[in-house]
Structures are given as C-alpha cells and as structure tokens.
C-alpha atoms as a PDB file:
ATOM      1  CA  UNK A   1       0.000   0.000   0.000  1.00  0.00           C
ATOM      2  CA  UNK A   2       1.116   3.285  -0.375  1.00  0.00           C
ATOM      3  CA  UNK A   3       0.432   6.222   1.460  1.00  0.00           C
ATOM      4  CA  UNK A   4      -0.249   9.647  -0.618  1.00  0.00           C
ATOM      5  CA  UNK A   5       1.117  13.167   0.788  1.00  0.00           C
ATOM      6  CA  UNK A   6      -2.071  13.972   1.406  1.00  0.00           C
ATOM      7  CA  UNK A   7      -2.968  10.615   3.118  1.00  0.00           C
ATOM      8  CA  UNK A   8       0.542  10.467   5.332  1.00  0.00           C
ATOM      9  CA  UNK A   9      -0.872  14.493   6.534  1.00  0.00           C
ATOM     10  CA  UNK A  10      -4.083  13.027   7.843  1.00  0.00           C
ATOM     11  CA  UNK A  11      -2.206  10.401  10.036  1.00  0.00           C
ATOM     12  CA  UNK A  12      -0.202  11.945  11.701  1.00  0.00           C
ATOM     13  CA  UNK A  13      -3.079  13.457  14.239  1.00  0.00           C
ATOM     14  CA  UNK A  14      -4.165  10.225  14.727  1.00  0.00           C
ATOM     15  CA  UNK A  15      -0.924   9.056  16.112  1.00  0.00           C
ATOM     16  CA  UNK A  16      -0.011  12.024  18.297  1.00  0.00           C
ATOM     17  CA  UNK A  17      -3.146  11.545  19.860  1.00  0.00           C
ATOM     18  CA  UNK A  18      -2.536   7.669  20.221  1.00  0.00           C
ATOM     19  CA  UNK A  19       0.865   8.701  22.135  1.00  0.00           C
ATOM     20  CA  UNK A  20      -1.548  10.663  24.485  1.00  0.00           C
ATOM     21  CA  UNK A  21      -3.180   7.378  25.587  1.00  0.00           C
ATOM     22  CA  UNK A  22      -2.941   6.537  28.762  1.00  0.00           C
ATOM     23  CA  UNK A  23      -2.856   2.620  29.640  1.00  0.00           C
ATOM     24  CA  UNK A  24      -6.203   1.150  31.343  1.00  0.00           C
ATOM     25  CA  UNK A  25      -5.423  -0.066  34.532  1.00  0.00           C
ATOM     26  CA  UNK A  26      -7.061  -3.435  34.399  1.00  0.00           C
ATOM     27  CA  UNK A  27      -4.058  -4.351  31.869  1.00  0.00           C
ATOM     28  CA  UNK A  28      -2.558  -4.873  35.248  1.00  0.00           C
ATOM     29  CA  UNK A  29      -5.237  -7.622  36.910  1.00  0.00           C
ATOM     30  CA  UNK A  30      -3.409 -10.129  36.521  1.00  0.00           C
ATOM     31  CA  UNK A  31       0.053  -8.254  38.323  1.00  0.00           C
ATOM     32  CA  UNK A  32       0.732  -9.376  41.971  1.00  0.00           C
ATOM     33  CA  UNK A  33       0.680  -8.017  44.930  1.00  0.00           C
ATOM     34  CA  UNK A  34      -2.744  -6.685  44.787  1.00  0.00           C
ATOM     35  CA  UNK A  35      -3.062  -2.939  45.579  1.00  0.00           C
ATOM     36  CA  UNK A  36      -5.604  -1.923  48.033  1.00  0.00           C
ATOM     37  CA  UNK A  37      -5.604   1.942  48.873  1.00  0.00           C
ATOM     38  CA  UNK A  38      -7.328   0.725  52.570  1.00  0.00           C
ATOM     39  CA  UNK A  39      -4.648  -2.022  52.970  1.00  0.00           C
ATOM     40  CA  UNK A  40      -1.418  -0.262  51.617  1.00  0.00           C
ATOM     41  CA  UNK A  41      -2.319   3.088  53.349  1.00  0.00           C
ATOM     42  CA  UNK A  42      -3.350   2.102  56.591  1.00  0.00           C
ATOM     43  CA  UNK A  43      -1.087   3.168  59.609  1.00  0.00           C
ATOM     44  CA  UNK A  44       2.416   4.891  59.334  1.00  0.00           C
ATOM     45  CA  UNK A  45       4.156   5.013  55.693  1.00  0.00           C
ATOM     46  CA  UNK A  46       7.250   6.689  54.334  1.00  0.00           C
ATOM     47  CA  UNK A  47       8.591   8.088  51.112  1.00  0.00           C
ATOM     48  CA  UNK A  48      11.247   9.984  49.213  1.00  0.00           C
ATOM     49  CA  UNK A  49      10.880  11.470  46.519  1.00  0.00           C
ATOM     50  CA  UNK A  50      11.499  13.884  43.790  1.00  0.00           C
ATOM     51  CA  UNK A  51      10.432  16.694  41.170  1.00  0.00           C
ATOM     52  CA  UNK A  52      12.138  16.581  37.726  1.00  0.00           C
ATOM     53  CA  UNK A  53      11.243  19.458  34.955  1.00  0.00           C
ATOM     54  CA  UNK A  54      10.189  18.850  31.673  1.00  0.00           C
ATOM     55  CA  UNK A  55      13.964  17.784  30.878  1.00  0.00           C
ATOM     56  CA  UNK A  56      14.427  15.599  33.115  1.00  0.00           C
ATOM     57  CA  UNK A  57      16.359  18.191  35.583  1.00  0.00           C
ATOM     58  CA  UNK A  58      15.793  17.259  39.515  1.00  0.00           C
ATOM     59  CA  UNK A  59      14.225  20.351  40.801  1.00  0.00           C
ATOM     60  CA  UNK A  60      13.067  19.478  44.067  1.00  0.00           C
ATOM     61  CA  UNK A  61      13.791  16.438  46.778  1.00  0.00           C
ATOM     62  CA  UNK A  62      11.377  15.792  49.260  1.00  0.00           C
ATOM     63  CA  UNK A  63      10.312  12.674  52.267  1.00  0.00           C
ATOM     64  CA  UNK A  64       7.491  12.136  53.255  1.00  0.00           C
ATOM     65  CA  UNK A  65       5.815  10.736  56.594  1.00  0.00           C
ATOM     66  CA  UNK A  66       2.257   9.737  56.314  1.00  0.00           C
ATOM     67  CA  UNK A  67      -0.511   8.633  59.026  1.00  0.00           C
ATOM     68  CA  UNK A  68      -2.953   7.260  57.531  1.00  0.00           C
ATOM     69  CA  UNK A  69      -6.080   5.374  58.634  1.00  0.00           C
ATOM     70  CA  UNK A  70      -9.642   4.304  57.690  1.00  0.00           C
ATOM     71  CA  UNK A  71     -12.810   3.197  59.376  1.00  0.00           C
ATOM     72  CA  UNK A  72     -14.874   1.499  56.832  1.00  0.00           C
ATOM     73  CA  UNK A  73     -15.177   2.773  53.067  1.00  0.00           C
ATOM     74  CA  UNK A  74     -13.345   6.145  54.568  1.00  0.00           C
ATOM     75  CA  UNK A  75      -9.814   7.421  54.759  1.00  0.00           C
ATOM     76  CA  UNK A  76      -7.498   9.867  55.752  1.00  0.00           C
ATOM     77  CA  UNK A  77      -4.077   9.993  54.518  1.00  0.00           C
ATOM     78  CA  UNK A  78      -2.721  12.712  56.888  1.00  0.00           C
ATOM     79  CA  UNK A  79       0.562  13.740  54.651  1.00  0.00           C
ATOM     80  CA  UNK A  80       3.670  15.678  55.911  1.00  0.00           C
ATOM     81  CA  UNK A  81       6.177  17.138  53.532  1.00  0.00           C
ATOM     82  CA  UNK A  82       9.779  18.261  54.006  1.00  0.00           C
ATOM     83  CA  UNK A  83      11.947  19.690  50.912  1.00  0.00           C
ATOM     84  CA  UNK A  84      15.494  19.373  50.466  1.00  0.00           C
ATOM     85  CA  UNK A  85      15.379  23.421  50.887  1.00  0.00           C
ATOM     86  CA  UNK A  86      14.052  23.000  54.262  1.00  0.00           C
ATOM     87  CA  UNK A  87      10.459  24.147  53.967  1.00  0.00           C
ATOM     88  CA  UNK A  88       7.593  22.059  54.799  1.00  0.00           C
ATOM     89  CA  UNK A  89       3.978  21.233  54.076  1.00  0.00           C
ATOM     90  CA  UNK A  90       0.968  19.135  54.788  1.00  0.00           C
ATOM     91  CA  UNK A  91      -1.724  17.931  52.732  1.00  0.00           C
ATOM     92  CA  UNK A  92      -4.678  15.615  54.047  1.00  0.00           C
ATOM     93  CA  UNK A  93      -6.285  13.511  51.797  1.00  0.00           C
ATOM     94  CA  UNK A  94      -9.911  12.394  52.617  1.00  0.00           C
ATOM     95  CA  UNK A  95     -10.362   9.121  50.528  1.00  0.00           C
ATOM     96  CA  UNK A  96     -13.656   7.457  49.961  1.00  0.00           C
ATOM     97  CA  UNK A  97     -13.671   3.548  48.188  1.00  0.00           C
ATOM     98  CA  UNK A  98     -16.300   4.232  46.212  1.00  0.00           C
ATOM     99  CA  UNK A  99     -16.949   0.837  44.299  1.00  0.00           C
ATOM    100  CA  UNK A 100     -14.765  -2.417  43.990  1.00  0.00           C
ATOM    101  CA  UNK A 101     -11.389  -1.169  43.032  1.00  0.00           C
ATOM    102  CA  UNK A 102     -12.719   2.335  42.840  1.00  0.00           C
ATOM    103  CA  UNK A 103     -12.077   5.677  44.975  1.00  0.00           C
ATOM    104  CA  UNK A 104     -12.589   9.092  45.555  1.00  0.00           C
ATOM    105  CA  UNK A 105     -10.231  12.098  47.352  1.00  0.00           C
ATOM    106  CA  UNK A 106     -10.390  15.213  48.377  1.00  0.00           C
ATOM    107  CA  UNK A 107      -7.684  17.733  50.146  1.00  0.00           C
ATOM    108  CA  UNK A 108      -7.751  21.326  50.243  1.00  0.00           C
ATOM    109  CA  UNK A 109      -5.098  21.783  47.913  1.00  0.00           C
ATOM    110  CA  UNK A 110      -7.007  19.750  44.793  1.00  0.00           C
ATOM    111  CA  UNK A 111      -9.651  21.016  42.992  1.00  0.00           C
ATOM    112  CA  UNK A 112     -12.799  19.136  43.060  1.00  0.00           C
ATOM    113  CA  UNK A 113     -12.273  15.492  43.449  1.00  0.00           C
ATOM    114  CA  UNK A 114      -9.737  12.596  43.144  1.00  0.00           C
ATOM    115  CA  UNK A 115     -10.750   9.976  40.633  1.00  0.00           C
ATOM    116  CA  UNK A 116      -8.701   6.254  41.165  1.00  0.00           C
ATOM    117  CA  UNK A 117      -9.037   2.886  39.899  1.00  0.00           C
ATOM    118  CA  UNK A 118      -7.212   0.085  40.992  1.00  0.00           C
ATOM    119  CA  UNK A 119      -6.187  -3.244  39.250  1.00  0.00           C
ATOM    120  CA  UNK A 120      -3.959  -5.816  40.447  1.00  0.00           C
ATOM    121  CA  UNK A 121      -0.863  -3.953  41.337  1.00  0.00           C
ATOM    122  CA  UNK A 122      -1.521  -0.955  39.625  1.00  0.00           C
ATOM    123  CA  UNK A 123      -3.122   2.400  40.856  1.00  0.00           C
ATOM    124  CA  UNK A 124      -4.296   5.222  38.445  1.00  0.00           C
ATOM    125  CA  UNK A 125      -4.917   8.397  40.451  1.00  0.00           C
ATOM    126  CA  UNK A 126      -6.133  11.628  38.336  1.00  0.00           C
ATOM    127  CA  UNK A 127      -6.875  15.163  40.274  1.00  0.00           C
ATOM    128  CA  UNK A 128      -6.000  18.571  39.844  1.00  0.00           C
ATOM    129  CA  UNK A 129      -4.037  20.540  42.047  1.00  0.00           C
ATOM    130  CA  UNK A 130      -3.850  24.060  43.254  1.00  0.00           C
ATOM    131  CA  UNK A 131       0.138  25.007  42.909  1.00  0.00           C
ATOM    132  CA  UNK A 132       1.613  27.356  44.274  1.00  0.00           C
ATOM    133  CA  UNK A 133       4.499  29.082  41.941  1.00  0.00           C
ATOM    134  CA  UNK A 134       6.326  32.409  42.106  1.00  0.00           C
ATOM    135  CA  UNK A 135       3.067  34.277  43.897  1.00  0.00           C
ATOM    136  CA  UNK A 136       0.639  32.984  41.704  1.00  0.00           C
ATOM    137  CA  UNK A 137      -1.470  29.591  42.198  1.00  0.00           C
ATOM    138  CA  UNK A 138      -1.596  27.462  38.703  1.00  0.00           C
ATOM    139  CA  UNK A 139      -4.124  24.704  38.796  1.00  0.00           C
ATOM    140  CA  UNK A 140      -1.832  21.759  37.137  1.00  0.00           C
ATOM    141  CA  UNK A 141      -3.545  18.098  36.208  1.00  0.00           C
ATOM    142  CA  UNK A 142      -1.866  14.922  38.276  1.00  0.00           C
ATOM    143  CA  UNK A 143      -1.451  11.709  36.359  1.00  0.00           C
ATOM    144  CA  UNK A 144      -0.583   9.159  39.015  1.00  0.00           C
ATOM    145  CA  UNK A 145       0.553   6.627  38.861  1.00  0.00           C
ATOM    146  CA  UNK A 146       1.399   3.758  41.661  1.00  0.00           C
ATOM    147  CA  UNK A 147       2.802   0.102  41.304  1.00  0.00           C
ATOM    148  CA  UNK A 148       3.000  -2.535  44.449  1.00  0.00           C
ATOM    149  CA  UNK A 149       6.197  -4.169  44.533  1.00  0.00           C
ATOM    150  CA  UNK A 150       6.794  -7.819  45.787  1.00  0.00           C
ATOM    151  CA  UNK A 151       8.918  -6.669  48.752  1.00  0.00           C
ATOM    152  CA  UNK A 152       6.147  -4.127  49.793  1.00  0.00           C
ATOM    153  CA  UNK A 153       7.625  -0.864  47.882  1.00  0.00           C
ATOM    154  CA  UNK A 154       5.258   1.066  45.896  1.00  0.00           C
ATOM    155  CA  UNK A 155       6.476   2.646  43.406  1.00  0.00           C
ATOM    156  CA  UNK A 156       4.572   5.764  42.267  1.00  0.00           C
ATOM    157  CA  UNK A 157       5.141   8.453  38.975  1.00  0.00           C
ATOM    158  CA  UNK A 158       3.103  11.087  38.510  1.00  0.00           C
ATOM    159  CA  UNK A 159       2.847  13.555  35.236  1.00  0.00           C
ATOM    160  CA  UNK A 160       2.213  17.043  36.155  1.00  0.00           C
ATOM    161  CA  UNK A 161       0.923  18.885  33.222  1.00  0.00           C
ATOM    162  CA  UNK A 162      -1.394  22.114  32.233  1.00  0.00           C
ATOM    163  CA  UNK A 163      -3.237  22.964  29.129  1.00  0.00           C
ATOM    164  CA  UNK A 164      -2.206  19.521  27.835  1.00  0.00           C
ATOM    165  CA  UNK A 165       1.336  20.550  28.843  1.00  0.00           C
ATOM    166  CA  UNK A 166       4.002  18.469  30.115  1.00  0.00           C
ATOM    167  CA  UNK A 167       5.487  20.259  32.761  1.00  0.00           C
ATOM    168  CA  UNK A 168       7.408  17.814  34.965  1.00  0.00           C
ATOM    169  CA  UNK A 169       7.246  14.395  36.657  1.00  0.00           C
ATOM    170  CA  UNK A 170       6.879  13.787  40.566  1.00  0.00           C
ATOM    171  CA  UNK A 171       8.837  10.089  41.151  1.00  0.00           C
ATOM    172  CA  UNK A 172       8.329   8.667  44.837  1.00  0.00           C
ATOM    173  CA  UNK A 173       9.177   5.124  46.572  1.00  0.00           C
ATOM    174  CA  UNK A 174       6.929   4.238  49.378  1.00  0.00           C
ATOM    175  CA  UNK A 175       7.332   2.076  51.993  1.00  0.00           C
ATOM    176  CA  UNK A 176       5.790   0.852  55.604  1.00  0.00           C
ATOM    177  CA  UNK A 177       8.246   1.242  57.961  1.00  0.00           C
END
C-alpha cells in the first residue's frame, strides 16, 4: 500500500493523539501483589521522593511521613512534607472507596475530586491541584501513577501537566516502615 502526501498528513493526528493514551489499569489484573488503597495506606508510611522538569532536571527532593487510617469505606491519609530546601507542608487527603477497586479524594489543595481505579498492582490516580508558583497559584492536572512491589515498595510516577502541557514528573518510593 502506499500512502499519498495527502494521506501520510491526515495520520499523523491520529498518532499524536494515540501517544496521548494513557494505559487502562485493568491491563494490570493479573500483576501481583494486589493494591488496596485501605490495605497499603493504613497506619504509618514513608517516602522519598522527587520533582524533575520537563527535561528531566531534579528540581526538588522531598520525604514524606504519612498517618494514615480508615474506618470502613473512609480514609485519611494525613501527609507531611519536608523539601530538600528545608520548607515544609501538609496535605490531608480524605479518601472514599467508592466501588470495587474504585475511589474518591479530596484535600484542600485539589480542585474538586480525586478519581482512582485500581487493578492488580496498579493504581491510576487523576486530580488537579492548586500550585503554588512564584506568587501565583496554577491549577496543574496529576497523572498518578502507583505500582505494588513484591517486597512491599510502591512505586509511584506522577505527570504534572497544564493545558495539555508536560510540565514535569513527581517520582516517589513508598514504603511501611
């Protein structure tokens, strides 16, 4: 077959916008250990973690210590920050399991709410958040996503972008201490 001038033009949208695609998360069912957001984050957890730009350039280091617990269907994944320049935050997350697999978040840093399916290993987390930069507050989209390692790490990447944007990645390791 060959492909016209014309007809080689009118593919190439198709496959930028088949790079966009994000995996489903059920293509990881079958993965093991299973990934329960009201298993995994239930009592004291730790991470590191880090910022990169657009580049690839490390722009922030951070750790994290979380205490986190649930009661039922609800959560609360009580978050405290410290960056490699010393300052600190905290962000609460109020998580709801909405469904099998299926939750909900809030914390008064995201806009609206937290949308997450999980599958097998595999956790897909989507939510925009209210960031602060340089005295102004951008409101950048979260793609996150988290993977349950055999030895109890969870491994979790996150694309940070706006207006369709790529803008940086946010790479953290979990663990329960």
């Amino acid at each position: 077959m060959t492909l016209t001038r014309r007809g080689c033009l009118a593919a190439v949208p198709a496959f930028a916008l088949a790079g966009c695609a994000t995996p489903d998360v059920t293509h990881y069912a079958a993965e093991q250990p299973t990934l329960l957001m009201e298993r995994y984050f239930d009592g004291r957890v730790l991470a590191a973690g880090l910022f990169t730009d657009r580049r690839g350039k490390v722009v922030k280091r951070f750790t994290v210590v979380m205490n986190c617990r649930w009661q039922g269907d609800d959560g609360v994944l009580d978050e405290d920050f410290t960056y490699s320049d010393g300052t600190t935050q905290k962000r609460i997350w109020r998580v709801r399991r909405v469904g099998e697999g299926r939750y909900t978040g809030r914390a008064d840093d995201v806009i609206g709410e937290a949308q997450g399916r999980a599958s097998g290993n595999a956790l897909h987390w989507t939510y925009t958040l209210a960031l602060p930069v340089d005295g102004r507050t951008w409101h950048v989209q979260m793609d996150d996503w988290m993977y349950l390692m055999p030895d109890g790490v969870l491994l979790n990447r996150t694309a940070m972008s706006k207006f369709g944007i790529h803008l940086g990645d946010v790479t953290l390791a979990f663990r329960k201490p």
